[in-house]
C-alpha atoms as a PDB file:
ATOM      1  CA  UNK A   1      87.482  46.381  -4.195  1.00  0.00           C
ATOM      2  CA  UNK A   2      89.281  43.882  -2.151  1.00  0.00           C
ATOM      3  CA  UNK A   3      91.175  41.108  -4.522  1.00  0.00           C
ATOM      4  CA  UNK A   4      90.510  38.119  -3.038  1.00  0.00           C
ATOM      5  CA  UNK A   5      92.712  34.509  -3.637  1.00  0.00           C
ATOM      6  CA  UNK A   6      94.978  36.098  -5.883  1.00  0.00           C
ATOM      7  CA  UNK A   7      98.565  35.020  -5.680  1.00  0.00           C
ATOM      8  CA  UNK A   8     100.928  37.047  -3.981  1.00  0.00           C
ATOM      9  CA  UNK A   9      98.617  38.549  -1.873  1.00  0.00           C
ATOM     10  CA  UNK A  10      96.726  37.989   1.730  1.00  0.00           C
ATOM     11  CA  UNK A  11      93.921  39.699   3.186  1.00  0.00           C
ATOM     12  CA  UNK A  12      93.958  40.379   7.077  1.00  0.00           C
ATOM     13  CA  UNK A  13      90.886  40.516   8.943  1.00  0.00           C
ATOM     14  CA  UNK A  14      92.219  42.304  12.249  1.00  0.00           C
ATOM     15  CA  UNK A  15      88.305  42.363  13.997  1.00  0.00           C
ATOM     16  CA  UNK A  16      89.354  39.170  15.651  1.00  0.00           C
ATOM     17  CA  UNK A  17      88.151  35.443  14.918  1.00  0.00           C
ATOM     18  CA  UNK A  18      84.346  35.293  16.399  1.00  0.00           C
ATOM     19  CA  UNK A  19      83.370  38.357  14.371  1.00  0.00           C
ATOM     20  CA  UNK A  20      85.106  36.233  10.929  1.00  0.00           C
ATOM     21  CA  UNK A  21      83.484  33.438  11.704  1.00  0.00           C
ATOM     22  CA  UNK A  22      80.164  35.501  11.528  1.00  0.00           C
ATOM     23  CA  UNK A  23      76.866  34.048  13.164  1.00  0.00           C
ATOM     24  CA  UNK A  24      73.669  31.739  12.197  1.00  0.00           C
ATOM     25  CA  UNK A  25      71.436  35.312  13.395  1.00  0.00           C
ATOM     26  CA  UNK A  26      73.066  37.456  10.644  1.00  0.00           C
ATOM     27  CA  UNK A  27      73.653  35.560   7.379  1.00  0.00           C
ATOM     28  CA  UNK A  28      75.671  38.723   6.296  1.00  0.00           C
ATOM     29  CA  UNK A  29      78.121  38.141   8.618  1.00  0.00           C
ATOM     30  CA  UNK A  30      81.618  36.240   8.302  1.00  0.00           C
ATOM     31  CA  UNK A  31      83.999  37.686   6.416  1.00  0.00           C
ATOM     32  CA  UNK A  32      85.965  38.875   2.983  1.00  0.00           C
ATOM     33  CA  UNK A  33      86.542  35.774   0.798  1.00  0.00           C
ATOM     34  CA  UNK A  34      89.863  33.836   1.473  1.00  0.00           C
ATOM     35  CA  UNK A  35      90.963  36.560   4.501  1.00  0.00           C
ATOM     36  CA  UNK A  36      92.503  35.157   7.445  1.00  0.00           C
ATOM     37  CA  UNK A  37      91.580  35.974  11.122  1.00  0.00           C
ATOM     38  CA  UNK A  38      94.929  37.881  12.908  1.00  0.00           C
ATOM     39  CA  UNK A  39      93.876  39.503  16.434  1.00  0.00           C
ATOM     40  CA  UNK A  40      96.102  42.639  17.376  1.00  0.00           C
ATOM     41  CA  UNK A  41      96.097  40.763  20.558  1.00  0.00           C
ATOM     42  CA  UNK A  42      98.197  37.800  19.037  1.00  0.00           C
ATOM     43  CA  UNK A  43     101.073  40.479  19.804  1.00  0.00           C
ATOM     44  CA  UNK A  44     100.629  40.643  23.301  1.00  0.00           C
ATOM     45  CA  UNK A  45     102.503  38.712  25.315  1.00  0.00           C
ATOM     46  CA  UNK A  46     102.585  38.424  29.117  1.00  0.00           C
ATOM     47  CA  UNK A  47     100.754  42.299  29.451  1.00  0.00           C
ATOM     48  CA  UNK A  48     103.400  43.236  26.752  1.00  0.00           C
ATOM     49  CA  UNK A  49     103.734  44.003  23.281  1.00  0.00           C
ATOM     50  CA  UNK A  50     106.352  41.563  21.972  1.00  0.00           C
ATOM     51  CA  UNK A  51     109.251  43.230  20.305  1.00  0.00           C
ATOM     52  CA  UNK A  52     109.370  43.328  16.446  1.00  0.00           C
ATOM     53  CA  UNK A  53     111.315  39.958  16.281  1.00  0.00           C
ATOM     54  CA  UNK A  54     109.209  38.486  18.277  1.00  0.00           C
ATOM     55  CA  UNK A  55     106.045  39.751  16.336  1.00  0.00           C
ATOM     56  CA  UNK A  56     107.795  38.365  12.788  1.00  0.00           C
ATOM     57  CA  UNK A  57     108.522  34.907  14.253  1.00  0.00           C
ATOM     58  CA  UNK A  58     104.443  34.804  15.693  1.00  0.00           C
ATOM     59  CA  UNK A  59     103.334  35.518  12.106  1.00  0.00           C
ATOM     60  CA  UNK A  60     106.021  33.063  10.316  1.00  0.00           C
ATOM     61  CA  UNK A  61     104.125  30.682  12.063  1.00  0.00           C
ATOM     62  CA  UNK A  62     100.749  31.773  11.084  1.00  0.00           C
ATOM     63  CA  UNK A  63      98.946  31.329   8.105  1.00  0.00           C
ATOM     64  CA  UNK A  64      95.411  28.891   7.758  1.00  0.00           C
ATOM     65  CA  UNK A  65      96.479  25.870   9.245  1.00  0.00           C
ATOM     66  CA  UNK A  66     100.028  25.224  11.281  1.00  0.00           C
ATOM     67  CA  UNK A  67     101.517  22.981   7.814  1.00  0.00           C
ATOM     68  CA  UNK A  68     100.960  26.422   5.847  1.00  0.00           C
ATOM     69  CA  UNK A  69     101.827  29.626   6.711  1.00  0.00           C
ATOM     70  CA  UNK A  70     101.670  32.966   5.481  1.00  0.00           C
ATOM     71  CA  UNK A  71     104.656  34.032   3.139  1.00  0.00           C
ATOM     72  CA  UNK A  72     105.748  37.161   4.606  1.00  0.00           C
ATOM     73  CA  UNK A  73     106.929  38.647   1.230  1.00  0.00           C
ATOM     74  CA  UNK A  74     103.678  39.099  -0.148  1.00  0.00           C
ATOM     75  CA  UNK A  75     101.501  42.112   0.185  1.00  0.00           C
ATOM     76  CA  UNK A  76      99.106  41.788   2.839  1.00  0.00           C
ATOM     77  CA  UNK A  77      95.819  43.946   2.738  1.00  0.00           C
ATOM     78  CA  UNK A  78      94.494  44.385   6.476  1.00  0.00           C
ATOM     79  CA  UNK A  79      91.244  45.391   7.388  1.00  0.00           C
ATOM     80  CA  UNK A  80      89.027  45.831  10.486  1.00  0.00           C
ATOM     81  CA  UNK A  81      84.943  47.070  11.043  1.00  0.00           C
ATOM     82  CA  UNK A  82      86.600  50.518  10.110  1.00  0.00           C
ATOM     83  CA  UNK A  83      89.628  52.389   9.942  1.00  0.00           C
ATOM     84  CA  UNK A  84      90.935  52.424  13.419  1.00  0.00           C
ATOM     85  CA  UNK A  85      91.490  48.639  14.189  1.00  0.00           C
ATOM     86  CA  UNK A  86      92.627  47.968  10.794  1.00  0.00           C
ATOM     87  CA  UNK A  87      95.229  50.423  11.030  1.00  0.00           C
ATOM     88  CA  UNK A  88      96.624  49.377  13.763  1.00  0.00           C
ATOM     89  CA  UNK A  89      96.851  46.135  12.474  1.00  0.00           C
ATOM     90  CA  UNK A  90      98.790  47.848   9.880  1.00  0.00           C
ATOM     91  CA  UNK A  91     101.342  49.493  12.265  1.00  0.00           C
ATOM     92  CA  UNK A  92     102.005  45.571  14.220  1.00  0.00           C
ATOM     93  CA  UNK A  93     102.489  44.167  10.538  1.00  0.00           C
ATOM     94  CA  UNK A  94     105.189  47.364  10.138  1.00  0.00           C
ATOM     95  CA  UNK A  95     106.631  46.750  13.083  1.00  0.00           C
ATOM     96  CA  UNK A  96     107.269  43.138  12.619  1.00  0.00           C
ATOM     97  CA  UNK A  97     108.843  43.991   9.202  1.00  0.00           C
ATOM     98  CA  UNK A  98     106.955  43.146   6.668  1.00  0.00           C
ATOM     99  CA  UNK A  99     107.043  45.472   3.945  1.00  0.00           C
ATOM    100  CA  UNK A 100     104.520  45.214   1.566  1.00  0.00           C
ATOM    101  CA  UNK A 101     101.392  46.223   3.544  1.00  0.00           C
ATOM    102  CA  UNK A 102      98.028  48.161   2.288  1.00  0.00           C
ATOM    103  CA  UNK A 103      94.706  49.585   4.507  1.00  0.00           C
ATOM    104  CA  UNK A 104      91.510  48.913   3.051  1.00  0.00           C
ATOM    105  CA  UNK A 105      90.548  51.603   4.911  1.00  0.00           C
ATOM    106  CA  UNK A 106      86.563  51.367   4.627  1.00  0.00           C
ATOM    107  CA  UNK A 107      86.793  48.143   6.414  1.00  0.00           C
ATOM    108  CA  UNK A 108      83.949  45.485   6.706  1.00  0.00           C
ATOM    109  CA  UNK A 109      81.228  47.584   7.466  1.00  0.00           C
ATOM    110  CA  UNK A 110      81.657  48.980   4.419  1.00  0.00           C
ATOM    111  CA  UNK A 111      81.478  45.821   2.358  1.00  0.00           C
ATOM    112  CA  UNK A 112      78.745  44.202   4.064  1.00  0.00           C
ATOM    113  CA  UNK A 113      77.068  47.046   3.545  1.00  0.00           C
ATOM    114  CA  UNK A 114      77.146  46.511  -0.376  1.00  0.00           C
ATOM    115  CA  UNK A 115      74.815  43.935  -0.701  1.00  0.00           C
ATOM    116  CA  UNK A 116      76.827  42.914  -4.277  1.00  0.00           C
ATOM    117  CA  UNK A 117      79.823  41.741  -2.229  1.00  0.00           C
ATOM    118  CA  UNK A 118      80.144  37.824  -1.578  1.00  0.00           C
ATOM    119  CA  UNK A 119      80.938  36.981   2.604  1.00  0.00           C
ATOM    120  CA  UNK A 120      81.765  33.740   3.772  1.00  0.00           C
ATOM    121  CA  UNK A 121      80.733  32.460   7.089  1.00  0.00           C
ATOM    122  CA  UNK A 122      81.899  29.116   8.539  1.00  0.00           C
ATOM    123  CA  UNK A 123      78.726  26.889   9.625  1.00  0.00           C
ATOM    124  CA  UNK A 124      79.012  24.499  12.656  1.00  0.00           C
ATOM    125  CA  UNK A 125      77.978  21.105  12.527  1.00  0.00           C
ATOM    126  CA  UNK A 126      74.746  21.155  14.777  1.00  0.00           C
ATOM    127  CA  UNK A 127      73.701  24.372  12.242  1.00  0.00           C
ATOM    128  CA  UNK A 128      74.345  21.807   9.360  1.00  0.00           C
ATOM    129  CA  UNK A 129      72.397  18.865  11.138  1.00  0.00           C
ATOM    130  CA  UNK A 130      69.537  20.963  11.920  1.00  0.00           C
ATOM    131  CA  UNK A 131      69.841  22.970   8.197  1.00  0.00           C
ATOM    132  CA  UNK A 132      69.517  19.295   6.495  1.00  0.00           C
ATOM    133  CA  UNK A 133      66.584  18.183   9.090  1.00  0.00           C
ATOM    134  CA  UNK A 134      64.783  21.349   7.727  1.00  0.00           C
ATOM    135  CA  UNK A 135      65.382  20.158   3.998  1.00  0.00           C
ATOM    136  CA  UNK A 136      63.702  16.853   5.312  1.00  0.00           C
ATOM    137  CA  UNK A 137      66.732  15.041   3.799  1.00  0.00           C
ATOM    138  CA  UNK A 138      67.878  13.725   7.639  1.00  0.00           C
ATOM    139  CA  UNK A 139      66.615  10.244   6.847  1.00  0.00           C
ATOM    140  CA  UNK A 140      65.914  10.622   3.284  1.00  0.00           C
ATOM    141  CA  UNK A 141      67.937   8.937   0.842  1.00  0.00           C
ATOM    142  CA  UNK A 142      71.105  10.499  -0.621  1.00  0.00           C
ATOM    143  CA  UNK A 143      69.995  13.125  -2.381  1.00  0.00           C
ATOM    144  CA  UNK A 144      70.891  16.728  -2.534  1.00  0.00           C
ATOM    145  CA  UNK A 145      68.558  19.356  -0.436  1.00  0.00           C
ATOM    146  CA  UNK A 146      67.170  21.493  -2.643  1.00  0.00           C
ATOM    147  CA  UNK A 147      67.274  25.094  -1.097  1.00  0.00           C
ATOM    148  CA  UNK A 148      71.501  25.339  -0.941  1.00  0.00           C
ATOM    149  CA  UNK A 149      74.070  23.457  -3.007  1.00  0.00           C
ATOM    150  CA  UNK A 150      76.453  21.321  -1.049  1.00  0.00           C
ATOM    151  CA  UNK A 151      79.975  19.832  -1.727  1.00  0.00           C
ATOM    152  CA  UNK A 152      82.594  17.394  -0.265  1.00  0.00           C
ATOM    153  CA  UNK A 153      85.296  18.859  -1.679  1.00  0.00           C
ATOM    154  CA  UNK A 154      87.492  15.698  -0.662  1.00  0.00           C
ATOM    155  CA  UNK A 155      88.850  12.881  -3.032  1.00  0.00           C
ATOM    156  CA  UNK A 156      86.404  11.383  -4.542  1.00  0.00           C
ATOM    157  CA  UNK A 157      87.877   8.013  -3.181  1.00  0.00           C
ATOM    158  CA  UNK A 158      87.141   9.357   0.507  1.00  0.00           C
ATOM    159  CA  UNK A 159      83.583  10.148  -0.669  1.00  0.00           C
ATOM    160  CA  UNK A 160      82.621   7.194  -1.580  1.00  0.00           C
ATOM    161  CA  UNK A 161      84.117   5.545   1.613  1.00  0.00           C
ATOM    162  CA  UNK A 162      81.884   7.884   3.575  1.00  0.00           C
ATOM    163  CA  UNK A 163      80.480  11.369   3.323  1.00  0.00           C
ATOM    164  CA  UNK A 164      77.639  13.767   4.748  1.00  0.00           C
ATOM    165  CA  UNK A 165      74.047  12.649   3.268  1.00  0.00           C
ATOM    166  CA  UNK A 166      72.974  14.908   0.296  1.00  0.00           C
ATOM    167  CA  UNK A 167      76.639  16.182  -0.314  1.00  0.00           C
ATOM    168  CA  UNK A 168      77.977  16.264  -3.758  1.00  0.00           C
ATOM    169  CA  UNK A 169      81.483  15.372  -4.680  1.00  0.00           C
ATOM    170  CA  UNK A 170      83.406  18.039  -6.546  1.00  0.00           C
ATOM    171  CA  UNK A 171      87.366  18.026  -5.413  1.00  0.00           C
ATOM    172  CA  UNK A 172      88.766  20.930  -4.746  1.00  0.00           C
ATOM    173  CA  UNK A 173      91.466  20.460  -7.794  1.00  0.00           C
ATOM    174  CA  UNK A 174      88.213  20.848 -10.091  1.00  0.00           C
ATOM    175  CA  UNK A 175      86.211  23.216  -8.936  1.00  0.00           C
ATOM    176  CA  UNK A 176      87.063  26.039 -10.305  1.00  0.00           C
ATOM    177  CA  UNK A 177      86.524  24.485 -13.950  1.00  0.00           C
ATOM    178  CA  UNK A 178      83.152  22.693 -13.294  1.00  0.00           C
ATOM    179  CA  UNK A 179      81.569  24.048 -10.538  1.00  0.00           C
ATOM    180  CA  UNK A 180      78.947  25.774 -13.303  1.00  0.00           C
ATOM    181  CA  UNK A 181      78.127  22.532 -14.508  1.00  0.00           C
ATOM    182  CA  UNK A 182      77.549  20.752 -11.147  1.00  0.00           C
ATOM    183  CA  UNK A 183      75.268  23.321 -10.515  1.00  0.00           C
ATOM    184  CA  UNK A 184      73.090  22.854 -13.410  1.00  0.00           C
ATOM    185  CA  UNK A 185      72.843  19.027 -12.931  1.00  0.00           C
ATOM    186  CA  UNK A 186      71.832  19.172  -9.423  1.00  0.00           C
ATOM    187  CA  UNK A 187      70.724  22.767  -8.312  1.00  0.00           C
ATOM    188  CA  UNK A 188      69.242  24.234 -11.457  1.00  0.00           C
ATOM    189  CA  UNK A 189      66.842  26.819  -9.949  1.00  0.00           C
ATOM    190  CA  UNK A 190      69.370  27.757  -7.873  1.00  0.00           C
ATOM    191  CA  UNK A 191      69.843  31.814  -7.018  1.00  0.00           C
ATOM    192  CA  UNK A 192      73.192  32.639  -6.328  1.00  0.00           C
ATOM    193  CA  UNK A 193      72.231  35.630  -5.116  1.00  0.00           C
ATOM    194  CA  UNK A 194      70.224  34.511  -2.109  1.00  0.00           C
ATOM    195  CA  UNK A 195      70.749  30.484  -1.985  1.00  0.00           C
ATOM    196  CA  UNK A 196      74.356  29.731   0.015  1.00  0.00           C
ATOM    197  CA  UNK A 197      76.702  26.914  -1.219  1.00  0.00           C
ATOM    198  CA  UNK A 198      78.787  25.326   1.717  1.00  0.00           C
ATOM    199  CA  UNK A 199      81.857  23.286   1.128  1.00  0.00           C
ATOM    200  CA  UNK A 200      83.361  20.841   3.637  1.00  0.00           C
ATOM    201  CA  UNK A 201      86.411  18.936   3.491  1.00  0.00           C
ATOM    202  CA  UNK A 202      88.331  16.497   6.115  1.00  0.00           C
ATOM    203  CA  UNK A 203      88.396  19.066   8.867  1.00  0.00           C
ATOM    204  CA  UNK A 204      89.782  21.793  10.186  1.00  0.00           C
ATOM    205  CA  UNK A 205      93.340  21.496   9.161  1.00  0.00           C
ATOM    206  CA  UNK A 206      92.108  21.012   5.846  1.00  0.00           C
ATOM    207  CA  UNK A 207      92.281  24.350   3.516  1.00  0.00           C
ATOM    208  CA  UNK A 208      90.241  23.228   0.552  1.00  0.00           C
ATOM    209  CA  UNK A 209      87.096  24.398   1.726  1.00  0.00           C
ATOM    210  CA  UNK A 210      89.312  27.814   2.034  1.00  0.00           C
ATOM    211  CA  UNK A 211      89.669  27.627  -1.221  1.00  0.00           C
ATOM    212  CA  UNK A 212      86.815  26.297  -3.066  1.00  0.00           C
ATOM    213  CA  UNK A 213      84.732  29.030  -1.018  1.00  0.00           C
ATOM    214  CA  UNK A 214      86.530  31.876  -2.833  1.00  0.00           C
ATOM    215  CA  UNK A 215      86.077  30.353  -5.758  1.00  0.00           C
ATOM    216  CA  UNK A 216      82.235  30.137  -5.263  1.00  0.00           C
ATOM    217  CA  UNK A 217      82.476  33.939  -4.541  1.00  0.00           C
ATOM    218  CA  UNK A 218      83.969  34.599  -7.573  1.00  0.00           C
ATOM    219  CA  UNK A 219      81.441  32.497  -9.617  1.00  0.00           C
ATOM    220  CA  UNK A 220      78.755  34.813  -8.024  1.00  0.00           C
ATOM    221  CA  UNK A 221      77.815  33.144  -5.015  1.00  0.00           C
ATOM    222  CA  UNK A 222      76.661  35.887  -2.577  1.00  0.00           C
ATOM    223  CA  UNK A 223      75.803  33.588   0.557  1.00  0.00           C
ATOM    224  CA  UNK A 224      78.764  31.478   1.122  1.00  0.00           C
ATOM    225  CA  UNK A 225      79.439  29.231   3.795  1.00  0.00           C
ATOM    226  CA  UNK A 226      82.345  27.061   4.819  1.00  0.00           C
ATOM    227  CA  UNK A 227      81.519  23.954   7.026  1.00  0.00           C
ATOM    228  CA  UNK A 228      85.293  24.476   8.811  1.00  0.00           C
ATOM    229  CA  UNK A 229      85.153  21.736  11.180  1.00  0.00           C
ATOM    230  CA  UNK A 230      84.459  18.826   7.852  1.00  0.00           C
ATOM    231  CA  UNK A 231      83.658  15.538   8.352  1.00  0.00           C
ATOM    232  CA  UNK A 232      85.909  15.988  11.800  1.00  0.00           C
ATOM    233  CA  UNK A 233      83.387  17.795  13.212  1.00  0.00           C
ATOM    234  CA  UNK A 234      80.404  15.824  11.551  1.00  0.00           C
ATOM    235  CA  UNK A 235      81.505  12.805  13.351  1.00  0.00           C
ATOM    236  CA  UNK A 236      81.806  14.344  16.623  1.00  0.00           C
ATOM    237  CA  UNK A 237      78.283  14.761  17.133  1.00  0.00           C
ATOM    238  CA  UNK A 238      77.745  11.263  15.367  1.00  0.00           C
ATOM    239  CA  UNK A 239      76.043  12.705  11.878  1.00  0.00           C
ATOM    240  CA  UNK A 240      75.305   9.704  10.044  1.00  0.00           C
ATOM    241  CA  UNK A 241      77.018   9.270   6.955  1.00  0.00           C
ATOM    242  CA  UNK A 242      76.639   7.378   3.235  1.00  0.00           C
ATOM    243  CA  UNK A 243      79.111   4.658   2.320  1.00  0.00           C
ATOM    244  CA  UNK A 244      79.476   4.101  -1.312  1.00  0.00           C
ATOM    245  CA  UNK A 245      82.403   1.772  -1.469  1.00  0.00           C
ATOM    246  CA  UNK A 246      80.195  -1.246  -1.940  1.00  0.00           C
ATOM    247  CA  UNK A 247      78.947   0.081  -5.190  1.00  0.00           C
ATOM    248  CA  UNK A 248      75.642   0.889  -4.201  1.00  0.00           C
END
């Protein structure tokens, strides 16, 4: 199986960024825990594939926001929906010099298709709106909806300035070590293998939903879901929010 978040290593989802994202139709859709979205056609430039210098400065540039990019050093595993597109992801990655490259060469379909295997799909913020309507927590007081857990991942200082009704803070620096108990306090009938979780941080520059998303995969989470665009993208369509900085 895939390793997923482990240091020293990326994962390379070459089917292109709409299929990654997955869709609100097919909950087992998204992608491989902590894999990043690389298009062969990122290589194309004006009708022409860019020479390998030119490919190695495009991907010293990428990585899951512009602040961090990948570290070309590491070992990349690339994938696609089978063998053909990720291999040819594997022969740009080649050609642009990096070194330490792998195929997982049965691709998504193949892991969707184990129903075991965690994916993570980013939600949108009208999905989340309407999700929370359904919970009948839109106007309700701030309480989490029972049917998924859901976590601000931000400083808990931010949080209490203003957050997404129902969302529970757990920062992103310790969620790995208490995630379990969160759970139990406020979701205790929970299934992880059918309820999601979704994380959301500031927005979409922000990678600790990246990150805390993983780790829900690895705590046995089979349904998870990344809220990508954060409070950015709540308060774009004017979600209300929950101020605690009064006390209250």
């Amino acid at each position: 199986a895939v390793s997923c978040g482990v240091a020293g290593r990326e994962i390379i989802d070459a089917r292109g960024r709409e299929a990654w994202e997955g869709s609100a139709a097919a909950p087992r859709s998204g992608h491989i825990p902590h894999s990043l979205p690389l298009d062969p056609a990122a290589f194309i430039e004006d009708a022409v594939l860019m020479s390998p210098e030119a490919s190695r400065r495009m991907l010293s540039r990428f990585g899951p926001r512009p602040s961090s990019p990948v570290d070309l050093s590491w070992e990349f595993i690339v994938h696609g929906d089978g063998l053909a597109d990720g291999a040819l992801m594997y022969y740009l990655l080649r050609r642009a010099g990096v070194e330490r490259v792998r195929l997982y060469d049965d691709g998504w379909n193949a892991w969707v298709a184990d129903d075991g295997l965690p994916v993570v799909r980013t939600i949108g913020a009208t999905e989340l709106r309407e999700r929370l309507a359904r919970e009948r927590r839109w106007f309700a007081p701030d309480t989490p909806p029972p049917g998924f857990a859901f976590f601000d991942v931000r400083h808990w200082s931010d949080h209490r300035r203003g957050h997404i009704p129902g969302s529970v803070n757990l920062t992103s620096r310790l969620f790995d070590d208490s995630l379990d108990i969160y759970i139990a306090e406020h979701w205790p009938e929970l299934d992880r293998t059918t309820d999601p979780i979704v994380t959301y941080c500031y927005g979409p520059d922000c990678i600790r939903s990246r990150r805390t998303s993983t780790i829900a995969a690895r705590k046995g989470f089979l349904f998870v879901e990344r809220f990508y665009e954060g409070l950015e993208g709540w308060r774009s369509i004017g979600g209300p929010m929950v101020k605690n900085d009064d006390g209250e």
